[in-house]
Protein backbone atom coordinates (compact mmCIF):
# COMPACT_ATOMS: atom_id res chain seq x y z
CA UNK A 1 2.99 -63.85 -11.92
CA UNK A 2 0.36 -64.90 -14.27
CA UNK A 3 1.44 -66.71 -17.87
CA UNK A 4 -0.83 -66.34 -20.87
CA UNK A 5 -1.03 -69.48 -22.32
CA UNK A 6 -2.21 -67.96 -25.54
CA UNK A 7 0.98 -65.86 -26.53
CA UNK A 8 2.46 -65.46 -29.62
CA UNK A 9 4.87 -62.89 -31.22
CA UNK A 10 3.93 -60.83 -33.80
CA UNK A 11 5.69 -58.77 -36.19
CA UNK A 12 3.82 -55.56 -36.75
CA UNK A 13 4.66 -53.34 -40.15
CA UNK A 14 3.79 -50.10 -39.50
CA UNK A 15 5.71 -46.36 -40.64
CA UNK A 16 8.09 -47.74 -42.42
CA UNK A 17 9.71 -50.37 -39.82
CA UNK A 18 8.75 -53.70 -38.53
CA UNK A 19 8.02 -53.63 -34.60
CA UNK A 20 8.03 -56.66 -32.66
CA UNK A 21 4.94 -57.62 -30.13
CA UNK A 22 3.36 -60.26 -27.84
CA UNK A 23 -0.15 -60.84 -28.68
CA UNK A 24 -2.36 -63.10 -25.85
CA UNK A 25 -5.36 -64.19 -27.13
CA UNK A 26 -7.36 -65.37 -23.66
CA UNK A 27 -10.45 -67.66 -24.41
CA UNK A 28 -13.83 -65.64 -24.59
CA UNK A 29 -11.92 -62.43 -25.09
CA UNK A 30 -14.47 -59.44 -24.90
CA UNK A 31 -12.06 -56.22 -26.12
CA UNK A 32 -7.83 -55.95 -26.48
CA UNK A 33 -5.85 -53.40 -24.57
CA UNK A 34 -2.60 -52.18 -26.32
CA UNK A 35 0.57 -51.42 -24.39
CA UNK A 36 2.77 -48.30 -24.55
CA UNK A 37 5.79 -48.62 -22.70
CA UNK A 38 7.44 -46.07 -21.41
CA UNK A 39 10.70 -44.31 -20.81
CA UNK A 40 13.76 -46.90 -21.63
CA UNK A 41 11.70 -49.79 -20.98
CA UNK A 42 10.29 -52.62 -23.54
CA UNK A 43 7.48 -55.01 -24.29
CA UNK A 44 9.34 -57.45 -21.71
CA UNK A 45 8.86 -54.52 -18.93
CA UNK A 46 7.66 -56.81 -15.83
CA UNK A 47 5.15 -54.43 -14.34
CA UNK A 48 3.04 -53.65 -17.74
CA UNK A 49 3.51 -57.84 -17.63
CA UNK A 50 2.07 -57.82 -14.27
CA UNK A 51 -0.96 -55.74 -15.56
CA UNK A 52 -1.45 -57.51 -18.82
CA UNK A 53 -1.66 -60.71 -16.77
CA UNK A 54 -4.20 -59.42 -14.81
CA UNK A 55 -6.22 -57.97 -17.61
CA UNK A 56 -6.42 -61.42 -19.40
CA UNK A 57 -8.09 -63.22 -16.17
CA UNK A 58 -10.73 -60.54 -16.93
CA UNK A 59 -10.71 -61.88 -20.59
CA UNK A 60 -9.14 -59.18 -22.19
CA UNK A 61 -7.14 -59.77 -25.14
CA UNK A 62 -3.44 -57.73 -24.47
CA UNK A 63 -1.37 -56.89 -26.92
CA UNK A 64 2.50 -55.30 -25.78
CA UNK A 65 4.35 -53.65 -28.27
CA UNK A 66 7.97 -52.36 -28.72
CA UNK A 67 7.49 -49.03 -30.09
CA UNK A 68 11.34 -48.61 -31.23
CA UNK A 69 12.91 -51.62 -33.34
CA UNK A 70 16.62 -52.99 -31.79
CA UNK A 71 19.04 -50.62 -33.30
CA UNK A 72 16.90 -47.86 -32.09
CA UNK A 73 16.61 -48.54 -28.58
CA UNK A 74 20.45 -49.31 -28.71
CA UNK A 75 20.50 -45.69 -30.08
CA UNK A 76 18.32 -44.49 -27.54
CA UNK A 77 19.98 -45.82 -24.31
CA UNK A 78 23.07 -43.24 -25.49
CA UNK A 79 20.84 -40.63 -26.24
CA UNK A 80 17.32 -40.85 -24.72
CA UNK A 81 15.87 -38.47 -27.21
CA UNK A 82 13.45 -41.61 -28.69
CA UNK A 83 11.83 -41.85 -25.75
CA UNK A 84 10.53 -38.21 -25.69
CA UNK A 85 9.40 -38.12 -29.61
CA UNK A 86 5.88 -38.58 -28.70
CA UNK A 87 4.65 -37.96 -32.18
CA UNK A 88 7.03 -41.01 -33.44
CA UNK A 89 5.90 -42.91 -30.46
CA UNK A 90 2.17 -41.94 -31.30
CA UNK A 91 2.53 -42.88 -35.02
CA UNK A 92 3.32 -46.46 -34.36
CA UNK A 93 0.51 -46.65 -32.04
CA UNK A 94 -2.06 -45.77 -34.54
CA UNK A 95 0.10 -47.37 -36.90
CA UNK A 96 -0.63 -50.94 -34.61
CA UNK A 97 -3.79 -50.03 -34.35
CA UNK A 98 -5.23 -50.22 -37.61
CA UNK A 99 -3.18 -53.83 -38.14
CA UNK A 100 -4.67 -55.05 -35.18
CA UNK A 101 -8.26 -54.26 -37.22
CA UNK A 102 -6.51 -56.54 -40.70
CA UNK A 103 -6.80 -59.70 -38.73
CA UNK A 104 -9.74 -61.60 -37.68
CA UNK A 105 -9.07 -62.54 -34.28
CA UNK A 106 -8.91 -58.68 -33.35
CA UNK A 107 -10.64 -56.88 -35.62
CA UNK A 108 -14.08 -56.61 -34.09
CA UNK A 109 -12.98 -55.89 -30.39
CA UNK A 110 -13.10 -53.07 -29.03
CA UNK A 111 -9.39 -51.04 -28.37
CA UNK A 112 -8.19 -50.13 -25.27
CA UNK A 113 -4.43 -48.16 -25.16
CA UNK A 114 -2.40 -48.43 -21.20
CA UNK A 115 0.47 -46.34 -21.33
CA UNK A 116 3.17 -45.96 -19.18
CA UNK A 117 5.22 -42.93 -18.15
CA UNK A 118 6.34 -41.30 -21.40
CA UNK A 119 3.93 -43.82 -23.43
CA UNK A 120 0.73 -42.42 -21.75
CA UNK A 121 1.60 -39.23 -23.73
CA UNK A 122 1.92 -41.08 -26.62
CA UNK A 123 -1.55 -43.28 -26.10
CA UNK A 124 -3.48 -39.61 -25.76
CA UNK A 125 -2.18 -38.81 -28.94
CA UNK A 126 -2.53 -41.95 -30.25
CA UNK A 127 -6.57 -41.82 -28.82
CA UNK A 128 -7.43 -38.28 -30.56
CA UNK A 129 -6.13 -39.72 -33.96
CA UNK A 130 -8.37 -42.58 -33.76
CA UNK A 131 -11.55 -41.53 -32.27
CA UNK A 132 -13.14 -44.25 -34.16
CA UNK A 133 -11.44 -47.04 -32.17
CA UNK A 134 -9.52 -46.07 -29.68
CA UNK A 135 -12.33 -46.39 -26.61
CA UNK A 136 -10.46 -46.17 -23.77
CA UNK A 137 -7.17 -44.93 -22.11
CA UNK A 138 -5.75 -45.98 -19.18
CA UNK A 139 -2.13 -44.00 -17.96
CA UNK A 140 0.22 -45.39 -15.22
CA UNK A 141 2.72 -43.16 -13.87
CA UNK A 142 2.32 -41.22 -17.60
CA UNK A 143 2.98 -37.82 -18.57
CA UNK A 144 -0.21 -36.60 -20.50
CA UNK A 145 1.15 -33.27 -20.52
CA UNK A 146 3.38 -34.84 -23.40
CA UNK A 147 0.64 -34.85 -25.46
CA UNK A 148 0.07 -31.09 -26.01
CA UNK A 149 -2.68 -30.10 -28.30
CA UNK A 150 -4.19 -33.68 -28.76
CA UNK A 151 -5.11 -33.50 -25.02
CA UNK A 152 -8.63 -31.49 -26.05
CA UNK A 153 -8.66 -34.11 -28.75
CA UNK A 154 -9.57 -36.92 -26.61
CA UNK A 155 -12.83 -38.62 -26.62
CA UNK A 156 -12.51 -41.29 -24.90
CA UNK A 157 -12.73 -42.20 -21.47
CA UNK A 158 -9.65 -41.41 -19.92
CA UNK A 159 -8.09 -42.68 -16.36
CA UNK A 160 -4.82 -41.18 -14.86
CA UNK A 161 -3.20 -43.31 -12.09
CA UNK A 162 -0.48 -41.65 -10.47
CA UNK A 163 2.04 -42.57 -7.20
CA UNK A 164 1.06 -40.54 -4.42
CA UNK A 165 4.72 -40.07 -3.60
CA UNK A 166 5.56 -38.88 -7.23
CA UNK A 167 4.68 -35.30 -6.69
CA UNK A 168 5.96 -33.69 -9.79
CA UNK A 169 3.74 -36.30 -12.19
CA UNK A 170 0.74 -35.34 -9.93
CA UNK A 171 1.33 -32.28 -11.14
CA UNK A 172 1.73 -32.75 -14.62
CA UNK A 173 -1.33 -34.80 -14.74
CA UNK A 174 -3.20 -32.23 -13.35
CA UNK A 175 -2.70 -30.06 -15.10
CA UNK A 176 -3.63 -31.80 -18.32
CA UNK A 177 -6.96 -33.21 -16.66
CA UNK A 178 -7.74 -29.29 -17.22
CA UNK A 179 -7.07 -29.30 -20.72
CA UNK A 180 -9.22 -32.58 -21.64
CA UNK A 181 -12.77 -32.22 -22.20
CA UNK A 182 -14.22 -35.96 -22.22
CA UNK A 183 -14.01 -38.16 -19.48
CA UNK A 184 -11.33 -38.05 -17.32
CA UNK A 185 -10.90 -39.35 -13.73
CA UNK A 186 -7.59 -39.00 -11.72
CA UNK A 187 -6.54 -41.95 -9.07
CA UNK A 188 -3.39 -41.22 -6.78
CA UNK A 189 -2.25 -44.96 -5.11
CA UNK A 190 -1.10 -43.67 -1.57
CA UNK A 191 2.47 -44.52 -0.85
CA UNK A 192 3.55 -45.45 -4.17
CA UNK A 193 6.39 -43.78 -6.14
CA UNK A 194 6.70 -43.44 -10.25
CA UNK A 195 7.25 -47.15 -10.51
CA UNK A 196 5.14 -48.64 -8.28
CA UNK A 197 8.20 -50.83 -6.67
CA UNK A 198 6.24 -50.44 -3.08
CA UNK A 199 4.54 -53.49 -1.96
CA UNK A 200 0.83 -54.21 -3.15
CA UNK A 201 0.97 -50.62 -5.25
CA UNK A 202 1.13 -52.52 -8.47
CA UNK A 203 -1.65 -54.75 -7.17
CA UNK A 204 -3.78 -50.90 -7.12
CA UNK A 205 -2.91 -50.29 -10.47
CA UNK A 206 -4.16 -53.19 -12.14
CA UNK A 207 -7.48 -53.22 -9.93
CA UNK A 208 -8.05 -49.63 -11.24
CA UNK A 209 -7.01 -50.57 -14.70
CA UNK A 210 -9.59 -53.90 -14.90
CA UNK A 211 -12.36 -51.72 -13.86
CA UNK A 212 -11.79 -48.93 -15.96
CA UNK A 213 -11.29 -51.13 -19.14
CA UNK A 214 -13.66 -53.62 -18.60
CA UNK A 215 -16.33 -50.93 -17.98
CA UNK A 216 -15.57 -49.01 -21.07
CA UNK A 217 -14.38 -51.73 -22.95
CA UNK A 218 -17.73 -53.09 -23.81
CA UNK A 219 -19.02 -54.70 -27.20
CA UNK A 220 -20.23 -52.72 -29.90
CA UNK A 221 -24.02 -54.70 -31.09
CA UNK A 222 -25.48 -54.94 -34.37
């Protein structure tokens, strides 16, 4: 697995509450993707890792952040009703997003959001708040359909990436790609199920997710 050698935590003040993340800062960085994690999982999540690292051999900045704080993902692995408040979830996002624009090494890339299962909800929501500069979104194994009435919202371009084995998140993805009116492309990895545990599925998703971000991640001029 690839190591950033330019990672450094971060404490993020956002809403009220003090998340923690792991900013890597690759040499000749041309944009930043931020990560949403998804259902009970963390910033230390190993595929999202697995991505990241990928993404930062393309010279993309990456930027994973634990949407809950520490006493409430110890609340959530009793109750897993956290998880599901995609508004909360989409609050901290934007939240993150307008810190990342207070400090000079980010503030002039451009924003990218990959979200994972119940965090690809929250980065569509997350997107149509900040039209401005959120310019891509990239969803692995996400539910979209979490994001209700922000899914029309969505400017930017959009790419779904789905198991083909995970046949009720097909679904749900599908039918949100009818609900969003901007750019939105839908790639099913054959074989793989919600996680991606199969061999070389992961491998697919970050291909898919380098293209798509590097191609719509591009500087702004002048």
């Amino acid at each position: 697995m690839y190591t950033p050698s330019n990672e450094q935590p971060v404490e993020v003040q956002t809403a009220g509450v003090s998340l923690t993340a792991d900013l890597a800062l690759p040499p000749n960085r041309r944009a930043i993707v931020m990560f949403a994690h998804g259902s009970g999982s963390s910033r230390k999540s190993s595929r999202n890792r697995f991505v990241a690292g990928e993404l930062q051999k393309a010279g993309l900045a990456t930027f994973l952040l634990d949407l809950l704080t520490a006493e409430e993902e110890q609340i959530d692995l009793r109750t897993r009703h956290l998880r599901f408040d995609i508004d909360l979830l989409a609050e901290r996002l934007v939240g993150a997003a307008a810190w990342l624009q207070t400090r000079k090494e980010t503030a002039q890339l451009p924003l990218g959001l990959f979200g994972a299962s119940t965090g690809g909800g929250a980065a569509l929501v997350a997107a149509a708040s900040r039209p401005e500069q959120v310019r891509a979104v990239v969803s692995r194994g996400g539910r979209p359909d979490l994001a209700g009435s922000a899914l029309p919202n969505v400017q930017c371009p959009t790419l779904l990436i789905v198991g083909g084995d995970d046949t009720p998140v097909i679904r749900m993805n599908r039918e949100a790609m009818a609900q969003m009116q901007g750019t939105v492309d839908l790639e099913i990895v054959p074989g793989a199920s919600h996680l991606f545990e199969e061999p070389g599925t992961l491998e697919q998703v970050a291909v898919l997710a380098r293209n798509w971000l590097v191609e719509h991640l591009r500087p702004v001029h002048g």
